[in-house]
Protein backbone atom coordinates (compact mmCIF):
# COMPACT_ATOMS: atom_id res chain seq x y z
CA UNK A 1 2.19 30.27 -19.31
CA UNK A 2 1.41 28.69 -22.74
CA UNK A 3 4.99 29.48 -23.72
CA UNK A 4 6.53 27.13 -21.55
CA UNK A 5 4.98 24.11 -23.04
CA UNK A 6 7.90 21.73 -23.78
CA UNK A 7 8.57 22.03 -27.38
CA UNK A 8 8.72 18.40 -27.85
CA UNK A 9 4.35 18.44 -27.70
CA UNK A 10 3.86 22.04 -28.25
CA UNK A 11 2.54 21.17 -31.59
CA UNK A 12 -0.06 18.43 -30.03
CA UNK A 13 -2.09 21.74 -27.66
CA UNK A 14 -4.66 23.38 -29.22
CA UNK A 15 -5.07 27.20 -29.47
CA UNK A 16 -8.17 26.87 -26.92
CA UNK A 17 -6.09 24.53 -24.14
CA UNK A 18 -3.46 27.23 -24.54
CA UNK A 19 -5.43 30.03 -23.63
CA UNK A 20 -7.25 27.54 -20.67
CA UNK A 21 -3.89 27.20 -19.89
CA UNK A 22 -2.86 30.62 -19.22
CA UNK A 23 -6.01 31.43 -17.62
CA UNK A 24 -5.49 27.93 -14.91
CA UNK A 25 -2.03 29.26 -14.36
CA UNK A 26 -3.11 32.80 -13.46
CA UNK A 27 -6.13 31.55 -11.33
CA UNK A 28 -3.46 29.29 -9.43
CA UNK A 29 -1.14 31.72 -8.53
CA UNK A 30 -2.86 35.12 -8.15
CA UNK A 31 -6.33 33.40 -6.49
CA UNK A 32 -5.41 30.18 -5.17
CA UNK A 33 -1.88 30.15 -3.50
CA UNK A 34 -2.43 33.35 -1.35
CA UNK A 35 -6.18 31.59 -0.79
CA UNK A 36 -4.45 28.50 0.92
CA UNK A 37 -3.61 30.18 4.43
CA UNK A 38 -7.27 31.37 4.29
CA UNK A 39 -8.58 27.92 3.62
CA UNK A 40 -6.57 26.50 6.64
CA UNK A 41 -7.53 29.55 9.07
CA UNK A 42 -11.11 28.74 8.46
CA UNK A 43 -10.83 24.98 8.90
CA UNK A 44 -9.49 25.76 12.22
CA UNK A 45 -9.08 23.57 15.16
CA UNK A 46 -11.01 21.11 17.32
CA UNK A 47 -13.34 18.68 16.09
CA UNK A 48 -15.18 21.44 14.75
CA UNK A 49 -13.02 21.73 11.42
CA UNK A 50 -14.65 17.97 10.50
CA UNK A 51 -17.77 20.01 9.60
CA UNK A 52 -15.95 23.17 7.89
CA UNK A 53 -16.60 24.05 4.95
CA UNK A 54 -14.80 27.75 4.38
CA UNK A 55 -15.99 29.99 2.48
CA UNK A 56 -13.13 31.09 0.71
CA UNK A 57 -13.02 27.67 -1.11
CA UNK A 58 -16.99 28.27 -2.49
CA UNK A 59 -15.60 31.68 -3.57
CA UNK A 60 -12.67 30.23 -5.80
CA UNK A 61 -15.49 28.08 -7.73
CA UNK A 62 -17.49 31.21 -8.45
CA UNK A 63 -14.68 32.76 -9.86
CA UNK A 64 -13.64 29.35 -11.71
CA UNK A 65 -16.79 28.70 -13.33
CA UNK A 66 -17.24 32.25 -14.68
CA UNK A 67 -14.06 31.63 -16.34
CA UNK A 68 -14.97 28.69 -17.89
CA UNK A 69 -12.23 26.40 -15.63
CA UNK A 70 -14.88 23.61 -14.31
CA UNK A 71 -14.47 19.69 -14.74
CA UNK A 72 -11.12 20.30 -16.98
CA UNK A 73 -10.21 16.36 -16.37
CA UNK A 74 -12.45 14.44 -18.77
CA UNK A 75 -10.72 13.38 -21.56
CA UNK A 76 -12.02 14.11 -25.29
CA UNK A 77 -12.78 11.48 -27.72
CA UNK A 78 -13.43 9.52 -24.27
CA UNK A 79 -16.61 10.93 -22.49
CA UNK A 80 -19.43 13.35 -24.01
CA UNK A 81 -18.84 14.71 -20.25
CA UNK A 82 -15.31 16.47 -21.69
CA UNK A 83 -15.19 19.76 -22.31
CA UNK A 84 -12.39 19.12 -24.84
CA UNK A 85 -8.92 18.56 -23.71
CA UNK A 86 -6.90 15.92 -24.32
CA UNK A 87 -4.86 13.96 -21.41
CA UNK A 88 -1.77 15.66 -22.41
CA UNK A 89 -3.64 19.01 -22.45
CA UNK A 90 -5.18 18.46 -19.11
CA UNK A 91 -2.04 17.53 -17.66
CA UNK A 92 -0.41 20.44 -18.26
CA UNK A 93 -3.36 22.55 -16.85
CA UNK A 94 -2.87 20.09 -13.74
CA UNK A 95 0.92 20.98 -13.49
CA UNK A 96 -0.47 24.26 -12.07
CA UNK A 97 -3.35 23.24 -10.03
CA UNK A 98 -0.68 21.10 -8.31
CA UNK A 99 1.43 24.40 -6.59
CA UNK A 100 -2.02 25.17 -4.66
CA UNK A 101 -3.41 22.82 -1.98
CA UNK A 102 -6.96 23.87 -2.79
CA UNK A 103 -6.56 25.06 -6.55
CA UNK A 104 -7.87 21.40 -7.89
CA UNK A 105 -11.13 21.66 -5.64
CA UNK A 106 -11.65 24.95 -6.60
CA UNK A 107 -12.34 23.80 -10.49
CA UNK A 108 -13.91 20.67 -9.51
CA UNK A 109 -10.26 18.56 -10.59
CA UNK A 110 -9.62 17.30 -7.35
CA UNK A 111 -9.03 13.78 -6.17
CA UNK A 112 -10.98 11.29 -5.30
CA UNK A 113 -13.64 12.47 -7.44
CA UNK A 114 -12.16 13.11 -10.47
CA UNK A 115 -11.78 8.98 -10.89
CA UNK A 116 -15.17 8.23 -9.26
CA UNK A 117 -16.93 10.93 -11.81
CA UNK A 118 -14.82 9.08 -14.98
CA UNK A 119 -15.64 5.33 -13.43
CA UNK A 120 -19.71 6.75 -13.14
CA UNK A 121 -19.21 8.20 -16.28
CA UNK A 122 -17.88 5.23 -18.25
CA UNK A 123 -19.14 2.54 -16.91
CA UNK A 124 -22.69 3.99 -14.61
CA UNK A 125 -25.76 3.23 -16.01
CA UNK A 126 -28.13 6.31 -16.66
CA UNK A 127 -30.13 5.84 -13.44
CA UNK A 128 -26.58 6.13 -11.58
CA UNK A 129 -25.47 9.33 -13.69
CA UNK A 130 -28.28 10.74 -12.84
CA UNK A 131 -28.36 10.30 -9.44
CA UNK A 132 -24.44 11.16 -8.52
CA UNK A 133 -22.85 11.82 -11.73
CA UNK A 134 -24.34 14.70 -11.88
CA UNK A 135 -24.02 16.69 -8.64
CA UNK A 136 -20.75 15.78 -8.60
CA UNK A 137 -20.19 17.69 -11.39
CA UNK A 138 -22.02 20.26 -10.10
CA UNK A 139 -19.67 20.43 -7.18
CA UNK A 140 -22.74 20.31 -4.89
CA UNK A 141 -21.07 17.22 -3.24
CA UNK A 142 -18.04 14.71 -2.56
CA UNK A 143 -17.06 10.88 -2.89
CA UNK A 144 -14.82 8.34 -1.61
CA UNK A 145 -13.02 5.68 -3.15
CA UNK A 146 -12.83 2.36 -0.62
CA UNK A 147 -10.94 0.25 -2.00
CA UNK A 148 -7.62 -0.46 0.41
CA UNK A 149 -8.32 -2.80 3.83
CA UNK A 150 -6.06 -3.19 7.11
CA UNK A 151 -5.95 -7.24 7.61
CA UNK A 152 -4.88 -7.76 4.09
CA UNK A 153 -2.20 -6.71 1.72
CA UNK A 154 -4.60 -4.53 -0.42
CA UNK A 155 -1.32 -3.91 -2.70
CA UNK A 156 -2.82 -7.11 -4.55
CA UNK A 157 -5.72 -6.19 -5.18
CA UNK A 158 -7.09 -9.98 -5.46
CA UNK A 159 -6.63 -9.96 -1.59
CA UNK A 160 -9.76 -7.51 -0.84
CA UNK A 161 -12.00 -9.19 1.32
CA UNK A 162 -14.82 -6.96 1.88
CA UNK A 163 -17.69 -9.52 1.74
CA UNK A 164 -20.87 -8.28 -1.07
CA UNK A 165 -23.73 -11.04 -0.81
CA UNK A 166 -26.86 -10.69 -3.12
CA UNK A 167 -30.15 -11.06 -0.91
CA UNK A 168 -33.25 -10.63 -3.03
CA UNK A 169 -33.12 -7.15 -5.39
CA UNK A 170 -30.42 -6.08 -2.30
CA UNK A 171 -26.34 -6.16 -1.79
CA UNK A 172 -25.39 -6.84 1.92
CA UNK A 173 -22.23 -5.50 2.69
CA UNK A 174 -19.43 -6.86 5.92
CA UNK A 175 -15.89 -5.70 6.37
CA UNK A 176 -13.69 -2.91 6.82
CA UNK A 177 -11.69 -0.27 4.55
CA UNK A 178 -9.24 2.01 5.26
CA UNK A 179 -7.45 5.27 3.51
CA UNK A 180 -11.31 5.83 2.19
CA UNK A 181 -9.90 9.53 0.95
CA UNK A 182 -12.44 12.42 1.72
CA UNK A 183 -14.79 10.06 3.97
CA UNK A 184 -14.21 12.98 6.53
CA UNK A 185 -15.90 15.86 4.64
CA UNK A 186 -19.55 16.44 5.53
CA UNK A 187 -20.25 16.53 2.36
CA UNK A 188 -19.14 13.42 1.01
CA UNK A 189 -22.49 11.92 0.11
CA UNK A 190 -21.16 8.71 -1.99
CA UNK A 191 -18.88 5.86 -1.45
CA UNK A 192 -18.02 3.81 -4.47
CA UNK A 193 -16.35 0.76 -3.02
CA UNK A 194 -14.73 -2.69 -3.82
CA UNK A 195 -15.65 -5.73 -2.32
CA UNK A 196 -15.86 -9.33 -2.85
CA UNK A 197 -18.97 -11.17 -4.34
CA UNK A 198 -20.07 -14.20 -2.54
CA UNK A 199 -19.89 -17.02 -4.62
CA UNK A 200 -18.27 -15.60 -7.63
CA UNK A 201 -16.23 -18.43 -8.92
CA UNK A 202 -12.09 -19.33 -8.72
CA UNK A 203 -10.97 -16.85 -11.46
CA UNK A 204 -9.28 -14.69 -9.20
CA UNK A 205 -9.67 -11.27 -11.30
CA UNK A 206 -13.44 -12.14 -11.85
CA UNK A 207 -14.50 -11.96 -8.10
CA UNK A 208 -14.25 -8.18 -7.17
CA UNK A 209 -17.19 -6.08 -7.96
CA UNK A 210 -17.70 -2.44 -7.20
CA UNK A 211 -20.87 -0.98 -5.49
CA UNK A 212 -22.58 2.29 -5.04
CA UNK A 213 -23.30 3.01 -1.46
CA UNK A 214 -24.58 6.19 -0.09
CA UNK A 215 -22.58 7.49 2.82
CA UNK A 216 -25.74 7.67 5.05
CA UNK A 217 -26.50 3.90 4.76
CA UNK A 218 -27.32 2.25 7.61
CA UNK A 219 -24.57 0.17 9.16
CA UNK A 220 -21.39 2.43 8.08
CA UNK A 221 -19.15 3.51 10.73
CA UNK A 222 -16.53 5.47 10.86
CA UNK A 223 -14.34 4.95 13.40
CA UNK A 224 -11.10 7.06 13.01
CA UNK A 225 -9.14 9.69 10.66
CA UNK A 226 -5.96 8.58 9.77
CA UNK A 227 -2.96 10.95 9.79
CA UNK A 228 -0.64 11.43 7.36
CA UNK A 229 3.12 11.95 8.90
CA UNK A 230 0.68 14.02 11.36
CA UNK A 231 -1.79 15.87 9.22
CA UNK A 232 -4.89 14.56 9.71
CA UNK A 233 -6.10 16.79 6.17
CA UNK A 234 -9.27 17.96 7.45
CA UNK A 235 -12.27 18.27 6.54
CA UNK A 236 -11.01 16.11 3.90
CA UNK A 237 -9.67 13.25 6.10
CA UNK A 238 -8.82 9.39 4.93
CA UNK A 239 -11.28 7.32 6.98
CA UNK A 240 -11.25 3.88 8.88
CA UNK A 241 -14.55 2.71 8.23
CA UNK A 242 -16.50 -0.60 9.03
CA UNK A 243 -19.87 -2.16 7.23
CA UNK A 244 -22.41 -4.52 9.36
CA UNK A 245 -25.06 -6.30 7.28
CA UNK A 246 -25.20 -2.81 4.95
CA UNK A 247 -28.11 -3.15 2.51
CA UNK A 248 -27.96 -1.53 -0.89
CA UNK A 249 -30.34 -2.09 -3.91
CA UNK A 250 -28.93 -4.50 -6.34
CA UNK A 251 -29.20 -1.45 -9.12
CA UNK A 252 -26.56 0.18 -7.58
CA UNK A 253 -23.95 -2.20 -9.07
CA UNK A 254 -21.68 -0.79 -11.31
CA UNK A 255 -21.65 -2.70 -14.82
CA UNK A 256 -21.97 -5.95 -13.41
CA UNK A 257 -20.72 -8.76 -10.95
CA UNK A 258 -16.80 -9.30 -11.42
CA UNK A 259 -16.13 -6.37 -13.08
CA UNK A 260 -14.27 -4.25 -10.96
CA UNK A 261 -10.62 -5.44 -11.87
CA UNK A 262 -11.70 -3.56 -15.57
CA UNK A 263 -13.32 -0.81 -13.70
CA UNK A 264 -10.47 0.41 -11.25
CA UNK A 265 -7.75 -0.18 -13.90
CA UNK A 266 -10.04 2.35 -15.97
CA UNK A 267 -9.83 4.52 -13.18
CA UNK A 268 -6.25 4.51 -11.94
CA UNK A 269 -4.52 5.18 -15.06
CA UNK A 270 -6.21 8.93 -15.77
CA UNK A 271 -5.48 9.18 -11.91
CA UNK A 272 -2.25 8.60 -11.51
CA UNK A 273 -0.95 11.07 -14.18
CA UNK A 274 -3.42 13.39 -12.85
CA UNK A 275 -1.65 12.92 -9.17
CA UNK A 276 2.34 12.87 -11.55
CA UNK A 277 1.92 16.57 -12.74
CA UNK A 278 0.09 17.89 -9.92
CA UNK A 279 3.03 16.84 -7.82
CA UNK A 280 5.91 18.51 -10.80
CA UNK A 281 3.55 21.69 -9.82
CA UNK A 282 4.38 21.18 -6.23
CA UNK A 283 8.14 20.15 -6.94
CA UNK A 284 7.98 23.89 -9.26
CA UNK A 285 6.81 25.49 -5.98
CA UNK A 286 9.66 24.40 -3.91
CA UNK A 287 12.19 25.11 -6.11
CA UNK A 288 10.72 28.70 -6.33
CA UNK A 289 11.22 28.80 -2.41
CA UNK A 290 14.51 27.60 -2.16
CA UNK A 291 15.24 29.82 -4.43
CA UNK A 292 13.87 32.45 -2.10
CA UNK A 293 15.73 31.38 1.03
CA UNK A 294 19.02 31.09 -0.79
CA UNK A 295 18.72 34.46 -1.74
CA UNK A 296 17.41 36.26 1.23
CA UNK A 297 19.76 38.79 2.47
CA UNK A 298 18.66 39.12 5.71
CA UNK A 299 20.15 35.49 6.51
CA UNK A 300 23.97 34.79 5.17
CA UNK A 301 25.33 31.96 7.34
CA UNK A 302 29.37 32.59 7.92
CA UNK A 303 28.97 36.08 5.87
CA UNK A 304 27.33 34.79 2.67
CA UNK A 305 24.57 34.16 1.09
CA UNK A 306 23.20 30.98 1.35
CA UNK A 307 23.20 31.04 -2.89
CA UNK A 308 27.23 30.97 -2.58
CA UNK A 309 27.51 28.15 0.14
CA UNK A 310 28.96 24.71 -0.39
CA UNK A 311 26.73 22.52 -3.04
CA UNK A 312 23.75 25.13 -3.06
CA UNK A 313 24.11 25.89 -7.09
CA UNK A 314 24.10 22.55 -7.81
CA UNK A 315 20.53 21.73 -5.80
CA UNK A 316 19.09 24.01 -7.78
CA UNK A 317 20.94 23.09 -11.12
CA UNK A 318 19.51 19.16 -10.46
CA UNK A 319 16.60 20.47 -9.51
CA UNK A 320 15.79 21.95 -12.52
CA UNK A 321 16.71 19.25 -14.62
CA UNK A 322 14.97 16.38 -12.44
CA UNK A 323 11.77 18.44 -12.83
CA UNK A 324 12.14 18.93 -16.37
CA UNK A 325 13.21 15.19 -17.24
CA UNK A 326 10.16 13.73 -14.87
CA UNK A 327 7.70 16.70 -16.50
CA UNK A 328 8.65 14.76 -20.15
CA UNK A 329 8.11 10.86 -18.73
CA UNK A 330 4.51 12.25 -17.77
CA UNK A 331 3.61 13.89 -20.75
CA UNK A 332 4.90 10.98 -22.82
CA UNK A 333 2.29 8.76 -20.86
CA UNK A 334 -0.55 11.66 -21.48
CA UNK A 335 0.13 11.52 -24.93
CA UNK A 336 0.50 7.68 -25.26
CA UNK A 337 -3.18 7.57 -23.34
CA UNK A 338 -4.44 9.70 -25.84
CA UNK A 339 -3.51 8.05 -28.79
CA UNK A 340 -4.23 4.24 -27.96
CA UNK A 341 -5.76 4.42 -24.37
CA UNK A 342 -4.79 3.78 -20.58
CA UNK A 343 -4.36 0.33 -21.26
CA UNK A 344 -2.03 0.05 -23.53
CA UNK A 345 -0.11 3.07 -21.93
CA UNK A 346 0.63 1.32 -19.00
CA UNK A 347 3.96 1.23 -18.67
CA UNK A 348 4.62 4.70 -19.13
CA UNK A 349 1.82 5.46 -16.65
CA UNK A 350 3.91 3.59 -14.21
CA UNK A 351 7.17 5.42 -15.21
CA UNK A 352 5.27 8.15 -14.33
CA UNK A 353 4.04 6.92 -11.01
CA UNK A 354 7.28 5.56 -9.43
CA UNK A 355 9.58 8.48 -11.11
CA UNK A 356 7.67 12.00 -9.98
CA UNK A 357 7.59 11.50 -6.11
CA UNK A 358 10.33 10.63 -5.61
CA UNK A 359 12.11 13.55 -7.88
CA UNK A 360 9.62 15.95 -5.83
CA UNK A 361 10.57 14.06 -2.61
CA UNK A 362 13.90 15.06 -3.84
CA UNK A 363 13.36 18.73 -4.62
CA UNK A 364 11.25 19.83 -1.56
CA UNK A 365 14.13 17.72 1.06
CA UNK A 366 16.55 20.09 -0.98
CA UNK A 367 14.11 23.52 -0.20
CA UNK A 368 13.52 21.87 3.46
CA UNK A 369 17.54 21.83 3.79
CA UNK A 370 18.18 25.20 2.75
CA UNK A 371 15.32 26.58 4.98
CA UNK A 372 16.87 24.71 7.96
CA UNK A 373 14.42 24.89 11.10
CA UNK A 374 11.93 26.46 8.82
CA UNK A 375 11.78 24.44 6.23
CA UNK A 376 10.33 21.78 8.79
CA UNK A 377 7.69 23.75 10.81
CA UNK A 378 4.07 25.77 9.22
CA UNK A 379 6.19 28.66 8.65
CA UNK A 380 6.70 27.17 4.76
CA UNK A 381 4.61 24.91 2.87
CA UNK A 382 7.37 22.57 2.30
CA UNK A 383 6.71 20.28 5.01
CA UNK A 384 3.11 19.62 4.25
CA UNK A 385 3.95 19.39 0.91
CA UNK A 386 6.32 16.66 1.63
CA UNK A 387 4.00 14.65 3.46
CA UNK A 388 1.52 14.79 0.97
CA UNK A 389 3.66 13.56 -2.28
CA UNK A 390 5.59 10.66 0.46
CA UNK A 391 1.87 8.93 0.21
CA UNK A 392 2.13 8.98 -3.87
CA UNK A 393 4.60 6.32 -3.20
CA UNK A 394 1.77 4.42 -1.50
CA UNK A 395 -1.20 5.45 -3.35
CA UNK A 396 -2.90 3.70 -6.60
CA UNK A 397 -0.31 0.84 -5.93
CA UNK A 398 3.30 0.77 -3.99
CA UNK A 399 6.13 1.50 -6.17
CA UNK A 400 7.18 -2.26 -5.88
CA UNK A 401 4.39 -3.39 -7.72
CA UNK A 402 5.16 -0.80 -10.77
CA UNK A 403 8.63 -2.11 -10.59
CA UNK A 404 8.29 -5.91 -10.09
CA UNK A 405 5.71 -5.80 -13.27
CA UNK A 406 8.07 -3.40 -15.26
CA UNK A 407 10.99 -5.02 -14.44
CA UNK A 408 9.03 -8.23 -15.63
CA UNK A 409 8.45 -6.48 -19.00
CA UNK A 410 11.73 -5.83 -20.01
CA UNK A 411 12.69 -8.84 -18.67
CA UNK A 412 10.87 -10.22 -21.55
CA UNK A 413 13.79 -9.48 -23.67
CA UNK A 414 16.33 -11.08 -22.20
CA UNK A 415 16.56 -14.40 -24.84
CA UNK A 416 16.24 -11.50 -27.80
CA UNK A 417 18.68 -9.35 -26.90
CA UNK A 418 21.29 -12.11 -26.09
CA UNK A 419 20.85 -13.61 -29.30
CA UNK A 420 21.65 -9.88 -30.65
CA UNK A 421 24.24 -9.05 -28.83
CA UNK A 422 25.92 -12.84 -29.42
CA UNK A 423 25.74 -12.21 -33.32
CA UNK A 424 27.01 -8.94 -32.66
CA UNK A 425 30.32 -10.49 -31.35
CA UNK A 426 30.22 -13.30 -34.25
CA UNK A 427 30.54 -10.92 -36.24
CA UNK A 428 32.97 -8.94 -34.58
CA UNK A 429 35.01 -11.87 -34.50
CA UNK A 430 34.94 -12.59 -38.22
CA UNK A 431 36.08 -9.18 -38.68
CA UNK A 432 39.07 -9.55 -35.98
CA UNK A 433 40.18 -12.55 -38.48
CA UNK A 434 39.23 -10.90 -41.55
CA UNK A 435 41.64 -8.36 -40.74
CA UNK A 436 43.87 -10.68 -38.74
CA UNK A 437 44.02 -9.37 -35.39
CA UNK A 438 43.22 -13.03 -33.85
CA UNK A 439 46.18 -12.99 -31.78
CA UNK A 440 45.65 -10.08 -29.82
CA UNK A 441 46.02 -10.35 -26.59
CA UNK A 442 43.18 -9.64 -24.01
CA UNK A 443 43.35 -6.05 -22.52
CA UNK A 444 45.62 -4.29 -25.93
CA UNK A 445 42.86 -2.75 -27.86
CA UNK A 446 40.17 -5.57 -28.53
CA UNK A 447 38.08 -6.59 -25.43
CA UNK A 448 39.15 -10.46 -24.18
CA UNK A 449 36.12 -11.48 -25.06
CA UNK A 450 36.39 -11.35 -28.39
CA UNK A 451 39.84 -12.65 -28.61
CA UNK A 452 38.52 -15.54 -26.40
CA UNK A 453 36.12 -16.19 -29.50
């Protein structure tokens, strides 16, 4: 699948990412998609699929790691952990772990622990590598992020309450969290969470802090799994979780008290193009059904195919250009990451963000349409699929916030560009005399405007 790299960065892949490449497409779609209905038959029902862990899943990372596909995320030139791909390179890999619902697990690429393993692996101290970096890595167990809370507008991030007070060589932890991602799998051993240190001053971005806390700690409860549009994603689940008086040791700190505005920001950016081209994979998939359905001769509505009905060409046409266009704003934030950094990418990260769902939204509605009753039942993977990207719009920040800041940005330009496009008509108008059209009238062949001037 090498060949399909967009010309416009083919040039920036190296020979060994395009041959990982090819080998994460195959993997995808000869192991991984026909693997997915096994993964969900052995999750099962009943409170008894909280504690699954199916075996078809530990059978996909056998066959991953003999191939070499294992912890693909990490960056080069970022973290000694990387085993040598660039964002852009990554990304691309991702692209195809994204048509799969269990493809990004099955290398060890899958959310929330990709971000928790890069925050422990930039900013941890050795004591904390050691002790969850590395199994992590491993794959021999799972985290959760807790960062978002219920009484407050966690979309402002200054607004998380979750109370950390330092007692002796301990953290006590009180408050709630909610959307904690993968709190609902057994083997989710560590939350790494965000909180609020007591006492920490009236610089608003210098009072969050984030914390280590194992999952068995005393005083944790979880009291619910959240659904999403009714899928509850089990075992994986997005706890509703409370902390009473929960003591931690004061090592377990990550890089130090009001730091975690510069930790999460270092974690979010990698994630949310990770999350962009997983979700082009999905939009890739849908396409590839609707294509399917319109083409299935065993249903023609009125005598036709569905293919040569009403506006069906053109869905697919837009389709394919939508996915194509959005594929280009990610890559062009992969590629800005890798040559300056997350942070000073971060407006094409957010392109990125606020563009892709909403294309895929887009796409899938489209495949959901031309499947009719179908499209919006188990029979297809549309519907889940659409479920699943409709939170993107949510997750690592609403869309609003991407837009308010961007359109803040460019708003930036407003006095420049005026001033441009003012001496722009100046010196329009000198020409219009120069050539003595003055005394045209508005709405001949020279805007009003400028005859005004």
């Amino acid at each position: 699948m090498s060949a399909k790299i967009p010309a416009i960065c083919r040039d920036r892949v190296s020979d060994k990412a395009k041959k990982t490449l090819d080998l994460v497409a195959k993997f995808a779609e000869e192991e991984c998609i026909p693997a997915d209905p096994v993964f969900e038959a052995q999750v099962g029902q009943g409170e008894a699929r909280w504690d699954a862990h199916p075996a078809i899943l530990e059978e996909l990372k056998k066959k991953a790691r003999s191939q070499g596909l294992w912890n693909l995320f990490f960056p080069k030139g970022h973290y000694k952990e990387s085993p040598g791909f660039s964002n852009l390179e990554y990304g691309l890999m991702a692209e195809w772990l994204g048509r799969s619902r269990i493809a990004s697990e099955a290398v060890n690429c899958s959310a929330p622990d990709t971000g928790n393993m890069e925050v422990l692996a930039r900013f941890g101290n050795e004591a904390q590598k050691a002790e969850w970096l590395k199994p992590l890595m491993e794959g021999q167990i799972r985290s959760a992020f807790l960062m978002t809370e219920p009484q407050v507008a966690s979309s402002d991030a200054k607004n998380i309450e979750m109370s950390i007070r330092r007692e002796g060589n301990e953290y006590v932890l009180n408050g709630q969290k909610w959307w904690s991602s993968g709190a609902g799998d057994k083997r989710c051993k560590l939350y790494i969470v965000m909180g609020k240190i007591e006492g920490s001053g009236n610089d608003p971005y210098r009072q969050q802090s984030v914390i280590l806390v194992p999952s068995n700690t005393k005083g944790i409860t979880i009291h619910r799994m959240l659904s999403v549009y009714g899928y509850d994603d089990a075992p994986h689940g997005h706890g509703h979780l409370t902390f009473e008086n929960v003591r931690v040791p004061a090592s377990n700190l990550v890089l130090g008290e009001g730091r975690g505005f510069e930790i999460i920001q270092g974690r979010l950016g990698p994630g949310r193009i990770h999350h962009a081209m997983r979700t082009i994979g999905a939009a890739e998939r849908a396409l590839e059904w609707m294509l399917m359905r319109v083409n299935d001769k065993r249903k023609m509505p009125f005598g036709k195919l569905l293919k040569d009905q009403g506006v069906i060409l053109e869905w697919i046409a837009r389709s394919r250009v939508e996915i194509d266009a959005a594929r280009l704003v990610v890559l062009n934030a992969a590629i800005k990451m890798d040559e300056h950094g997350p942070k000073a990418a971060l407006t094409e990260i957010a392109q990125a963000k606020v563009l892709v769902p909403n294309m895929a939204l887009t796409v899938i509605d489209r495949a959901v349409q031309a499947f009719g009753g179908g499209g919006i039942c188990q029979d297809t993977p549309l519907a889940n699929m659409w479920a699943q990207i409709r939170t993107l719009k949510f997750a690592d920040g609403p869309d609003e916030v991407h837009l308010n800041q961007m359109g803040r940005n460019e708003n930036k330009r407003g006095q420049e560009v005026t001033a441009k496009i003012q001496a722009q008509e100046q010196k329009t108008l000198e020409l219009l005399r120069k050539a003595n059209l003055t005394k045209l009238e508005p709405g001949t062949t020279v805007q009003s405007r400028f005859a005004k001037l």
